[in-house]
Protein backbone atom coordinates (compact mmCIF):
# COMPACT_ATOMS: atom_id res chain seq x y z
CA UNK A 1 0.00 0.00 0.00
CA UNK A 2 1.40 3.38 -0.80
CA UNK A 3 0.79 6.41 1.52
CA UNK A 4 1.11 9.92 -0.14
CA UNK A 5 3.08 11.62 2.37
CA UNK A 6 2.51 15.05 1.23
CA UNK A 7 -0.75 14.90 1.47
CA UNK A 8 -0.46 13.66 5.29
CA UNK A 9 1.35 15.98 5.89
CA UNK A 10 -1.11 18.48 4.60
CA UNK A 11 -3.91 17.31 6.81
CA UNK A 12 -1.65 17.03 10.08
CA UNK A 13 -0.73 20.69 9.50
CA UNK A 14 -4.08 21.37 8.99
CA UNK A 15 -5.37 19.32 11.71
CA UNK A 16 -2.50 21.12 13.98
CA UNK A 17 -3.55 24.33 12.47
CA UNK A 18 -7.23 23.84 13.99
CA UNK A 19 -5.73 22.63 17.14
CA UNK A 20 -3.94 26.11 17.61
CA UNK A 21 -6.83 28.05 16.35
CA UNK A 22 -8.95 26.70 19.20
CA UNK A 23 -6.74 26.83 21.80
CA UNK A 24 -6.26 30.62 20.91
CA UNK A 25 -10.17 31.11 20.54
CA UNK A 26 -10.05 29.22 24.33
CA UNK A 27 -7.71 31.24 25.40
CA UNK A 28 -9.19 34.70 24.17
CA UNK A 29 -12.84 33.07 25.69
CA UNK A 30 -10.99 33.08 29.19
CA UNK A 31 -9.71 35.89 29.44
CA UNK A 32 -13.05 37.81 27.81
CA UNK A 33 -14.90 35.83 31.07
CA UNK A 34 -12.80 38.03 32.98
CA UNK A 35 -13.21 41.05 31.27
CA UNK A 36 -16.78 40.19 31.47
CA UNK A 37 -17.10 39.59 34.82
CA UNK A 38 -15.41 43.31 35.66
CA UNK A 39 -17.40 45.29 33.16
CA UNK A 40 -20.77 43.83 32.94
CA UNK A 41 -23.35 45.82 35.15
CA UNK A 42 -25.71 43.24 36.30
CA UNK A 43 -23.99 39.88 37.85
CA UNK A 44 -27.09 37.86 35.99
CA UNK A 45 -24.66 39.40 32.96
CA UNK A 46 -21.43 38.76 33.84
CA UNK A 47 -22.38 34.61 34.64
CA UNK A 48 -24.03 34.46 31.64
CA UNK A 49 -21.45 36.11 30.12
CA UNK A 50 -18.33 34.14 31.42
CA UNK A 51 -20.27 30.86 31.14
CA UNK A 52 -20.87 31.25 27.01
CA UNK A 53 -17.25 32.81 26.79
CA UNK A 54 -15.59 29.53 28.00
CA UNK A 55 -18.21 26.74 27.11
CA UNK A 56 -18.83 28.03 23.47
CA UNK A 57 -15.92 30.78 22.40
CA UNK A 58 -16.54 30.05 18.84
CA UNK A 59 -19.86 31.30 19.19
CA UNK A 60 -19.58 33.60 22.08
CA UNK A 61 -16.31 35.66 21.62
CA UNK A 62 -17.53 37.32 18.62
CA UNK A 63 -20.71 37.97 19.89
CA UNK A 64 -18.73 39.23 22.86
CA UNK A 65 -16.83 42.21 20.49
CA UNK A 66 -20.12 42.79 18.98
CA UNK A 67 -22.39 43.60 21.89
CA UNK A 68 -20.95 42.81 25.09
CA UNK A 69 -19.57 46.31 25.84
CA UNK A 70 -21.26 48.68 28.73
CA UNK A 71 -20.24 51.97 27.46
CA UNK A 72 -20.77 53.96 24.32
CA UNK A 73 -17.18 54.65 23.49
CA UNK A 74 -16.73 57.96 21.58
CA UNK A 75 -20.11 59.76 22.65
CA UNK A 76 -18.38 60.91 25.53
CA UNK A 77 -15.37 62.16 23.82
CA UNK A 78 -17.76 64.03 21.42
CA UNK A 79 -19.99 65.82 24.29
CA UNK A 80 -16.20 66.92 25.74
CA UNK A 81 -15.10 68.49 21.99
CA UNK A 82 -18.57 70.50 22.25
CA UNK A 83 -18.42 70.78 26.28
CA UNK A 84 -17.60 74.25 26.00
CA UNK A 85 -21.21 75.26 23.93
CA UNK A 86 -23.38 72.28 24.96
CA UNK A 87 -22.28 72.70 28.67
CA UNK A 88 -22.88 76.36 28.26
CA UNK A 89 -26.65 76.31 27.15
CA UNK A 90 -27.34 73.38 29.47
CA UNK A 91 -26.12 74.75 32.39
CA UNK A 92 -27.32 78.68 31.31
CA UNK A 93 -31.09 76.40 30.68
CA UNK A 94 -30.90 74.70 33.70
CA UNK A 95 -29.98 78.03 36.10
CA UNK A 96 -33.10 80.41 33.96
CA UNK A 97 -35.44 77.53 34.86
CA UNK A 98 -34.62 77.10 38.29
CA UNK A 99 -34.81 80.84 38.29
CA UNK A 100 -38.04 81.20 37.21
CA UNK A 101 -39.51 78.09 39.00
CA UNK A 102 -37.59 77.70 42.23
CA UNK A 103 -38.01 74.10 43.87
CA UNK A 104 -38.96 75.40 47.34
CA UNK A 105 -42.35 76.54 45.20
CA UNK A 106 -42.70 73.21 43.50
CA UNK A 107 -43.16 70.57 46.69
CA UNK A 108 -42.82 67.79 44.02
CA UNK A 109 -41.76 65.93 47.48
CA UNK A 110 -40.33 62.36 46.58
CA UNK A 111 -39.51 63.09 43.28
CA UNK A 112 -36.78 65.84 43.74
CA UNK A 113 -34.36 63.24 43.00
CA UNK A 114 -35.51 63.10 39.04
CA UNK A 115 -33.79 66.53 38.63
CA UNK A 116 -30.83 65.46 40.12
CA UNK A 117 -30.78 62.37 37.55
CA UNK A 118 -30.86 64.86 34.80
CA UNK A 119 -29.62 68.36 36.50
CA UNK A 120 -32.72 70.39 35.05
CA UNK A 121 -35.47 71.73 37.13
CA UNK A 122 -38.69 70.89 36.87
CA UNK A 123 -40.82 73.80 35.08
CA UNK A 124 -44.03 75.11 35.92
CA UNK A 125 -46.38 76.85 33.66
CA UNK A 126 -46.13 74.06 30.88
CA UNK A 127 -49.52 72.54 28.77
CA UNK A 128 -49.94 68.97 27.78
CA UNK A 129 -52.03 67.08 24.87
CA UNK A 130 -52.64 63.13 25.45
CA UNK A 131 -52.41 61.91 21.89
CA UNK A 132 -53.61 58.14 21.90
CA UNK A 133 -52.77 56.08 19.00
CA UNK A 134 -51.12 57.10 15.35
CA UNK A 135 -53.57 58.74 13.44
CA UNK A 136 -53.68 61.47 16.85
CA UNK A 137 -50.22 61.63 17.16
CA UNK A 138 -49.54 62.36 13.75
CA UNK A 139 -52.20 64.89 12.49
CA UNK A 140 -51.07 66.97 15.64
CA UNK A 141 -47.51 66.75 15.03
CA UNK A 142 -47.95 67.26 11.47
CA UNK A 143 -50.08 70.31 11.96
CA UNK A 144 -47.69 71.98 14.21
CA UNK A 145 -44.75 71.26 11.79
CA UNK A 146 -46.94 73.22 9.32
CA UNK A 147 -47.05 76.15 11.76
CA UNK A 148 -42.98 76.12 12.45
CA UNK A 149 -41.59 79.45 11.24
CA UNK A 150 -37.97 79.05 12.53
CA UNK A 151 -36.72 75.65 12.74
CA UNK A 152 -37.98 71.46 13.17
CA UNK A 153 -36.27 69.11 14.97
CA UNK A 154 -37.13 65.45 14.30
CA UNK A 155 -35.23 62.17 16.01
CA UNK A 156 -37.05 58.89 15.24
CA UNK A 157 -35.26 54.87 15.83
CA UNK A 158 -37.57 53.73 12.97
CA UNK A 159 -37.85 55.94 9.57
CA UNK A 160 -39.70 53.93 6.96
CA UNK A 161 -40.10 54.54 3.15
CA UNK A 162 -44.16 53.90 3.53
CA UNK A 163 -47.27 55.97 3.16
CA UNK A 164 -46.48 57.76 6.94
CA UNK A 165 -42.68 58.19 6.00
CA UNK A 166 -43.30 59.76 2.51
CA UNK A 167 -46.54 61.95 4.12
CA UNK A 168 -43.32 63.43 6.16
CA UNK A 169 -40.94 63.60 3.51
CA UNK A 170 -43.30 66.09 1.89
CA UNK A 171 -44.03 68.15 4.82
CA UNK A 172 -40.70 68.25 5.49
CA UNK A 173 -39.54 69.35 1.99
CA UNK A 174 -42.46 72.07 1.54
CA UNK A 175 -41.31 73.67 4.71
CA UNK A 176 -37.48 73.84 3.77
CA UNK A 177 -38.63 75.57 0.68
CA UNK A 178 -40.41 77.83 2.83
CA UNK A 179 -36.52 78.81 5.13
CA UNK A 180 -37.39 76.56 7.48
CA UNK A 181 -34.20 74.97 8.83
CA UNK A 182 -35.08 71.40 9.32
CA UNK A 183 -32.63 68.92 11.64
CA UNK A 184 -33.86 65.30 10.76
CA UNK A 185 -31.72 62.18 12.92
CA UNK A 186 -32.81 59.00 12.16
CA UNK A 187 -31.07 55.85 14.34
CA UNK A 188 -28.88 53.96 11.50
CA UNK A 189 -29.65 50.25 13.22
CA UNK A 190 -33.36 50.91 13.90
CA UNK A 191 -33.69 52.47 9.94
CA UNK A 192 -31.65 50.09 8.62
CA UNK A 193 -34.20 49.50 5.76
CA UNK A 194 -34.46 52.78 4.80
CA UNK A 195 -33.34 53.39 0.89
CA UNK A 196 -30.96 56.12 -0.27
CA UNK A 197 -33.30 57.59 -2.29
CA UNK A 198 -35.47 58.79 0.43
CA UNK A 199 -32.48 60.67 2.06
CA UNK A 200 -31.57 61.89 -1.12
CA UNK A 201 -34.50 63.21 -1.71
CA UNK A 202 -34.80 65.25 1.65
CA UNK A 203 -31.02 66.48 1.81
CA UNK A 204 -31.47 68.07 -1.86
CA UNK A 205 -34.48 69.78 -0.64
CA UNK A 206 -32.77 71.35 1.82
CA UNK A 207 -33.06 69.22 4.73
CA UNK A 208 -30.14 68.41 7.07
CA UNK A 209 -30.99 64.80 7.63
CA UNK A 210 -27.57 62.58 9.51
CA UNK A 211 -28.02 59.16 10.98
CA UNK A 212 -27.23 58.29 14.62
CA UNK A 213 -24.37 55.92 14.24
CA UNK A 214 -23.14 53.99 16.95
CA UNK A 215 -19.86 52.71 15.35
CA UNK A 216 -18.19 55.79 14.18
CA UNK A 217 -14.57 56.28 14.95
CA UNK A 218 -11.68 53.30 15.72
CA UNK A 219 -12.90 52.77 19.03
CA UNK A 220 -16.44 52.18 18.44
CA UNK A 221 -16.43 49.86 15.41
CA UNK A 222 -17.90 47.07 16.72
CA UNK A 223 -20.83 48.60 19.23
CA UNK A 224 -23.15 47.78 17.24
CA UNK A 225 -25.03 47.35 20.33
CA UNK A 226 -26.13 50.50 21.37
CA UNK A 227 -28.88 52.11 20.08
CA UNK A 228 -30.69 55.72 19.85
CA UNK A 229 -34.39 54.73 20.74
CA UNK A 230 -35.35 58.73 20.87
CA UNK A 231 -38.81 59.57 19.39
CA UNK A 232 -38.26 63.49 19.90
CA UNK A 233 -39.89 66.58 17.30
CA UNK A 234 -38.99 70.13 18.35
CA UNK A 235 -40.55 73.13 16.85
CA UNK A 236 -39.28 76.10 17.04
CA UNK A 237 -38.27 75.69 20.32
CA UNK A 238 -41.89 76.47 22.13
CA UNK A 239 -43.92 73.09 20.72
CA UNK A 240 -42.60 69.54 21.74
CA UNK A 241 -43.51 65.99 21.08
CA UNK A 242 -42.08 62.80 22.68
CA UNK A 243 -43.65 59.10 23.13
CA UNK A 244 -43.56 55.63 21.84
CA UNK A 245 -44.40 56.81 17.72
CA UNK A 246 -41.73 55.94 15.20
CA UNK A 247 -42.13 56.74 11.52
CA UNK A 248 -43.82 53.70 9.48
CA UNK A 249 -47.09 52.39 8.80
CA UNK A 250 -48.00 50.06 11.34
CA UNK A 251 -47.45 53.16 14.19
CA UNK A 252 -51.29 53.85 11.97
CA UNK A 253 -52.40 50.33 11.93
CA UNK A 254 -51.94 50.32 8.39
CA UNK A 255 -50.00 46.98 8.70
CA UNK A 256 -51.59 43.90 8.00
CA UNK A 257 -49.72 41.37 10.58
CA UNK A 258 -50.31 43.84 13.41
CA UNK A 259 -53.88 45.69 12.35
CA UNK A 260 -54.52 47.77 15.37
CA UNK A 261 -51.50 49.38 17.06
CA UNK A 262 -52.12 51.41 20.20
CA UNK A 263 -49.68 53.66 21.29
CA UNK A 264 -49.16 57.03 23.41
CA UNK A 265 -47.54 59.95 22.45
CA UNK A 266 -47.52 63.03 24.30
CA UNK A 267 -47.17 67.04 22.81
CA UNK A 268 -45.68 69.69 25.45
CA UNK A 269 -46.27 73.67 25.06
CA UNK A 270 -43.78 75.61 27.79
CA UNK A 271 -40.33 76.20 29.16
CA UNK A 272 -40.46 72.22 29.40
CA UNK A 273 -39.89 71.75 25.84
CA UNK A 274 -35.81 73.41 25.58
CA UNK A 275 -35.61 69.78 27.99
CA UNK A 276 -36.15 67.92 24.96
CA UNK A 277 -33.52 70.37 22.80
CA UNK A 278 -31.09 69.31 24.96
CA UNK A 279 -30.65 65.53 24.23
CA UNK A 280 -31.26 66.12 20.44
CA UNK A 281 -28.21 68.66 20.56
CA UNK A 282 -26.01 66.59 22.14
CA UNK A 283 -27.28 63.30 19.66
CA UNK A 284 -27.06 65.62 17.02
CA UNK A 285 -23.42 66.72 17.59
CA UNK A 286 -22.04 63.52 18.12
CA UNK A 287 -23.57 62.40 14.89
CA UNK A 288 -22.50 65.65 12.47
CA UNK A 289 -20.26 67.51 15.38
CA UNK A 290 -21.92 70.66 14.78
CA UNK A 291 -24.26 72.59 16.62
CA UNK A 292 -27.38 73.82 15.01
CA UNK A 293 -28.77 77.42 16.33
CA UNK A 294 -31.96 76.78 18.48
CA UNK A 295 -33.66 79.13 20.59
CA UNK A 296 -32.95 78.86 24.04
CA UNK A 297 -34.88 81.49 25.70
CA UNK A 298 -37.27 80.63 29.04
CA UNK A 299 -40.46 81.71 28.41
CA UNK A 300 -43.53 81.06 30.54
CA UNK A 301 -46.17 78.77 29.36
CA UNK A 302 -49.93 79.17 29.33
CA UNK A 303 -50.48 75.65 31.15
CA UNK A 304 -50.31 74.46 34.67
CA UNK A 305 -48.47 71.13 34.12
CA UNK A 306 -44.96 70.82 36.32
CA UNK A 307 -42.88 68.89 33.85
CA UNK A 308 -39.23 67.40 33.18
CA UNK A 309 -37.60 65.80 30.57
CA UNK A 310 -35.30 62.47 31.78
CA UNK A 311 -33.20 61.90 29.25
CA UNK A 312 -30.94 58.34 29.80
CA UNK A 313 -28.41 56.49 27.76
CA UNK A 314 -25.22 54.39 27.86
CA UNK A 315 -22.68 57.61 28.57
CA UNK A 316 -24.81 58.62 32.13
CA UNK A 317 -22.33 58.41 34.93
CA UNK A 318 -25.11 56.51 37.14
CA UNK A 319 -27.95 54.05 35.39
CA UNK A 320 -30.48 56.78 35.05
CA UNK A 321 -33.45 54.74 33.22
CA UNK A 322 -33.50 52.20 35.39
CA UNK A 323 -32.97 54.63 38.65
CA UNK A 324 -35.68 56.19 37.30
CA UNK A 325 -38.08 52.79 37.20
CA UNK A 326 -36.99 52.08 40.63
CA UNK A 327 -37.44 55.37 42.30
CA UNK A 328 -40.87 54.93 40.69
CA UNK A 329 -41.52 52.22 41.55
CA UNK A 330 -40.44 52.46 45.67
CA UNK A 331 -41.81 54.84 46.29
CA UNK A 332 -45.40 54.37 45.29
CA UNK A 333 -47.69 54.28 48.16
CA UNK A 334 -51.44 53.17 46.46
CA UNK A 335 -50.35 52.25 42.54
CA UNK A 336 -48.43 52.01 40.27
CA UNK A 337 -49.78 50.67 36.75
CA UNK A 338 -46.31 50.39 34.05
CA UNK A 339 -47.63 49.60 30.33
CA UNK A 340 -44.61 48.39 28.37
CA UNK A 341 -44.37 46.14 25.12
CA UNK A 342 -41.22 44.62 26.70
CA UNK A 343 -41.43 42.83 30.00
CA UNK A 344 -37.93 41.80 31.03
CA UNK A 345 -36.65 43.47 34.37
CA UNK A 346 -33.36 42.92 36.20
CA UNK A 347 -33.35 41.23 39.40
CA UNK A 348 -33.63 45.04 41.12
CA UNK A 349 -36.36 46.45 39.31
CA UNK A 350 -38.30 42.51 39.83
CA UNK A 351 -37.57 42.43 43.63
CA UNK A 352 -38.81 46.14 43.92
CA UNK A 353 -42.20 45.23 42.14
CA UNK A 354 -42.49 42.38 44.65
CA UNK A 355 -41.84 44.60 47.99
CA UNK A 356 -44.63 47.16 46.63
CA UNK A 357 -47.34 44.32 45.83
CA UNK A 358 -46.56 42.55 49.51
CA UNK A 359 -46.65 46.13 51.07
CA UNK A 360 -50.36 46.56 49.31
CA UNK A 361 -49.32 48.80 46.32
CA UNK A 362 -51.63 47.72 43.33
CA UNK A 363 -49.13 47.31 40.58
CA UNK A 364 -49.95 46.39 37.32
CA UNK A 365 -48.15 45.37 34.54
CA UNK A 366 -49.87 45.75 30.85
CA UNK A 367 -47.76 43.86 27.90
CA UNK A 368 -49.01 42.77 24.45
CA UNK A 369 -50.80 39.57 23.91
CA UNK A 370 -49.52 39.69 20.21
CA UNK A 371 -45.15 40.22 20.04
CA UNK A 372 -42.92 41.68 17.62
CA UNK A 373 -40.17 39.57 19.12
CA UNK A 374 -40.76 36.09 19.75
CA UNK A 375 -37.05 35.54 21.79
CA UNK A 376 -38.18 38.70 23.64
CA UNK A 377 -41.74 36.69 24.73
CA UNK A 378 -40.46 34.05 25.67
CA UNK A 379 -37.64 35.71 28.15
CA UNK A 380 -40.90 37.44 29.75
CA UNK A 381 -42.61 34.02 31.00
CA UNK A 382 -40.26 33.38 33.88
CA UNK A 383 -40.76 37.06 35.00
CA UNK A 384 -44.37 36.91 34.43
CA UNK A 385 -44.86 33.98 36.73
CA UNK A 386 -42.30 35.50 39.69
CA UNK A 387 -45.03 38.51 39.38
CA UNK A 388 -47.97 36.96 39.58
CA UNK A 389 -46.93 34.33 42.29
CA UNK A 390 -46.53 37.53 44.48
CA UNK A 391 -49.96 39.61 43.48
CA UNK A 392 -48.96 41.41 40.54
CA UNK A 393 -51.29 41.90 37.91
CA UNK A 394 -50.39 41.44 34.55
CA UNK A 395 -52.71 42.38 31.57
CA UNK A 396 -52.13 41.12 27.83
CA UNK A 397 -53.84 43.79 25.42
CA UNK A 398 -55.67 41.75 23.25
CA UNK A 399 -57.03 44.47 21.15
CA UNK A 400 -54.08 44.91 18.65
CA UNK A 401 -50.52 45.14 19.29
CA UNK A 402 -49.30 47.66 22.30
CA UNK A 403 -46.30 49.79 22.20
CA UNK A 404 -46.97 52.65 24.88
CA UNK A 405 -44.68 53.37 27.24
CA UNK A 406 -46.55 54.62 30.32
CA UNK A 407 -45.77 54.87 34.10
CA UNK A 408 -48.64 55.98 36.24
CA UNK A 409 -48.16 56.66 40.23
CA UNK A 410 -50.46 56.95 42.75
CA UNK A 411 -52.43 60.31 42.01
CA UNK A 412 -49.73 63.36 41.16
CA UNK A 413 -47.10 61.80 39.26
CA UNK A 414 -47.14 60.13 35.33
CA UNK A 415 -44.57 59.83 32.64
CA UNK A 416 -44.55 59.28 28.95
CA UNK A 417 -41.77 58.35 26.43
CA UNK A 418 -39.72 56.17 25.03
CA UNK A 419 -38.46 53.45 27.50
CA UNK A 420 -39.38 49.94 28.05
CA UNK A 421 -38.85 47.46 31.23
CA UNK A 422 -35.64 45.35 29.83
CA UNK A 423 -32.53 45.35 30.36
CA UNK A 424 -31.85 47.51 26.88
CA UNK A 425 -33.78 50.50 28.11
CA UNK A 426 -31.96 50.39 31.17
CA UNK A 427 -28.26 49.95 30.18
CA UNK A 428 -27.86 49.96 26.35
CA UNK A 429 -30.55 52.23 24.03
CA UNK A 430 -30.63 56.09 24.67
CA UNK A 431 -33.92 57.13 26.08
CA UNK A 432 -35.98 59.81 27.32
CA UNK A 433 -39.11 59.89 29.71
CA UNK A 434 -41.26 63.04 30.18
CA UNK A 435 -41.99 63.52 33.89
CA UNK A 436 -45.75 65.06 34.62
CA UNK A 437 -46.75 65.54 38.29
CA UNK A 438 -50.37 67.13 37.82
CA UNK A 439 -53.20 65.73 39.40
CA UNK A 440 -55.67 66.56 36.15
CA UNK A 441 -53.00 64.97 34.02
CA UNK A 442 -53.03 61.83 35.94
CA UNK A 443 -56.60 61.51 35.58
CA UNK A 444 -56.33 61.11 31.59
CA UNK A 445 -53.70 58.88 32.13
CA UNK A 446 -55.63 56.50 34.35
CA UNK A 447 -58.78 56.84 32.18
CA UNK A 448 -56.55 56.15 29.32
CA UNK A 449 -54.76 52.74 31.10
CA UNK A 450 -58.40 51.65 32.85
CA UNK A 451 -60.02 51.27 29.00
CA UNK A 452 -56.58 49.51 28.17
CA UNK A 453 -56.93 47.15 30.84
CA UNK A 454 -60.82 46.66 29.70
CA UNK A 455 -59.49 45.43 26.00
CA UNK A 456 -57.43 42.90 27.95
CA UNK A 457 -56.79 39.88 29.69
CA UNK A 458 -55.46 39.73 33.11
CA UNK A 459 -53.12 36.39 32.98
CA UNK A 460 -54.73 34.26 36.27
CA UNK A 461 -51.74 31.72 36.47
CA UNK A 462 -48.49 30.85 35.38
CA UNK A 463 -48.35 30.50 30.98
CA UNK A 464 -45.99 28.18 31.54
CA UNK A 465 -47.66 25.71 34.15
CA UNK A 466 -49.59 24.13 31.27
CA UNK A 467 -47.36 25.01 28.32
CA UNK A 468 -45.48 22.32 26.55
CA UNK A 469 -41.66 21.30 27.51
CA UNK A 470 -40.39 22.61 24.08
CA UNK A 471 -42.05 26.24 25.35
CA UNK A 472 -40.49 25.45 29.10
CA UNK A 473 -37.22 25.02 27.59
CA UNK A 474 -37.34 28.08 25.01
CA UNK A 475 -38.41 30.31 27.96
CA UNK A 476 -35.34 29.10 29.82
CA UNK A 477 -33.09 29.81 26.80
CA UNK A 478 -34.27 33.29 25.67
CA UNK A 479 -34.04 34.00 29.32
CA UNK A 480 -29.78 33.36 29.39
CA UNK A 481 -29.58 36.10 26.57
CA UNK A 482 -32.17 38.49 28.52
CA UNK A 483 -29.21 41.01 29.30
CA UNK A 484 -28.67 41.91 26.18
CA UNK A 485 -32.32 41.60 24.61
């Protein structure tokens, strides 16, 4: 028998080859488990982390470089190249407002510690419209983008090229004709779909429109992690509008796999509204580095609402979203109802639900009966049955698919934006949340969750008590990657 030796050889060199390759890929696993284990926030994280890095590297350690990081590397850097300006009209903002609307007039009581989360004041004087559902939301906004005579600011995560999207595009376009200066920032991940031609389109007309990308610079190549989940429109500094709205057809129910699609958005008239300019400079800078003119002058509303703007993100020194759920949630002394299309808390924001429902707080949790994210529904189950083992209520909306993002506390204090429960509100997507403490407010807002809670079903015992083991054991899996959902 002959043996061709040259082509053993070739195989053990390859076979040796393979042998070093995963040794190095073990190697690099181990020492990202300990990497993972100092940087990652939460310590459900970390074990997940460090177990996938060292029982699956092949899988895990690119996965690790692609969205395992805690910070968003270069926004900071940016906000310090424009500290001098941006620092300048925050802190200029933030010393008129407490100016006008000193805190020892304000009693806002427990919730003093929001404005030292954000280091605004919260402003008097201020009017609010409720806008419930798409076709509200979007002949309001519309309308008042028709009366801008200065400038529009518009920051969306989802832009599509649809019927909604193009109804924009035209708005926008008439109004740049008109001298309007128009800032549009879409989120590059979340509008990832979005064709050329529509941006094309807008930035000959005039329009400055600049995606929000996460991976610019050497640094931040592969955070493709992080992303800007901001649904902000600015007009002319005095009109604002902020909720859970993005740009596409189904925010309408114009979509045919979700039909009905209830969401909240919320439009602010007052002082209140130069605290959502402030985020959408700072986004806007680190996305162009340049610094559009806005005005920044305090001016007194008509209104009676006390409002401030929350903004959060991956570059706060503290973990501002989720302080923010927390504080909520502590200290509420007869309610607190959350509506959120993404149910996945951290073992902090869980335990803290739990203490209010044994200490008699009704707390209710409203989440979608249909999802947009199957891995995401089945990494609620677990959570849902903790809840509900301990008194929580938890409604599925049955009557399309929900999207609002809601927090409603006892009888003085509400909120409104952009952030869900989960562990990506909290740690990795930039946010904002709209802070109303007004008794009349409140009152819409309950209205608004009670008729929710009538086109629903409250969930009477554990889904997965009678659910197959296939469905047990997906629940278990999508709940190891909850962290970074």
């Amino acid at each position: 028998m002959n043996f061709d030796w040259d082509l053993g050889l070739s195989e053990a060199l390859s076979l040796s080859g393979m042998a070093y390759f995963y040794l190095a890929l073990n190697v690099i696993g181990l020492i990202l488990a300990v990497r993972a284990i100092m940087i990652v926030r939460t310590s459900q994280g970390a074990i997940a982390w460090a177990i996938s890095l060292i029982t699956f590297p092949i899988i895990s350690v690119p996965l690790f470089f692609l969205v395992g990081r805690k910070k968003f590397h270069g926004y900071v850097e940016a906000r310090r190249e424009g500290i001098l300006e941006i620092n300048y009209l925050g802190k200029e903002v933030a010393a008129e407002l407490k100016e006008h609307y000193p805190v020892q007039e304000q009693n806002l009581g427990d919730y003093e510690v929001f404005e030292e989360l954000t280091s605004l004041s919260f402003t008097g004087t201020n009017s609010t419209n409720l806008l419930i559902d798409g076709q509200e939301t979007f002949k309001s906004m519309f309308e008042s983008i028709r009366d801008a005579k200065k400038y529009v600011l518009i920051q969306f995560y989802i832009v599509r090229d649809d019927y909604l999207g193009n109804s924009l595009s035209d708005l926008l376009r008439e109004k740049s004709k008109e001298g309007v200066d128009i800032y549009f920032l879409y989120d590059e991940v979340g509008s990832h779909s979005l064709g050329n031609e529509y941006i094309r389109d807008l930035r000959k007309s005039g329009v400055k429109m600049v995606p929000f990308v996460s991976t610019t610079g050497r640094s931040s190549r592969w955070q493709v992690n992080f992303r800007n989940h901001r649904k902000i429109c600015v007009i002319d500094g005095e009109i604002g509008f902020v909720g859970g709205h993005n740009i596409g057809k189904e925010y309408i129910g114009k979509d045919e796999f979700f039909g009905y699609w209830r969401d909240t958005h919320l439009k602010i008239a007052g002082p209140a509204v130069l605290g959502l300019q402030l985020p959408f400079l700072e986004d806007w800078f680190w996305s162009c580095k340049s610094l559009p003119k806005l005005v920044w002058d305090v001016e007194p509303g008509s209104g009676s609402k006390r409002i401030l703007n929350l903004p959060t993100g991956p570059v706060d020194d503290k973990e501002t979203c989720g302080l923010f759920f927390l504080h909520s949630i502590t200290h509420a002394k007869d309610r607190i109802w959350i509506a959120s299309p993404y149910f996945i808390p951290d073992s902090t924001i869980l335990q803290s639900l739990i203490l209010a429902s044994l200490r008699g707080v009704d707390v209710r949790i409203l989440i979608p009966s249909k999802s947009d994210r199957q891995l995401v529904h089945f990494a609620s189950l677990g959570y849902i049955s903790r809840c509900i083992e301990n008194g929580i209520k938890i409604y599925r909306y049955e009557k399309g698919f929900m999207h609002q993002k809601v927090v409603l506390v006892d009888d003085d204090f509400s909120s409104v934006g952009t952030a869900n429960l989960d562990n990506r509100s909290f740690r990795l997507n930039f946010e904002i949340m709209t802070i109303i403490i007004d008794r009349e407010f409140n009152n819409e807002i309950e209205v608004m969750l009670e008729d929710d809670f009538n086109h629903s079903r409250m969930i009477e015992n554990c889904e997965l008590e009678s659910a197959s083991f296939l469905h047990k054991f997906l629940a278990k899996v999508a709940d190891l990657f909850s962290p970074i959902l």
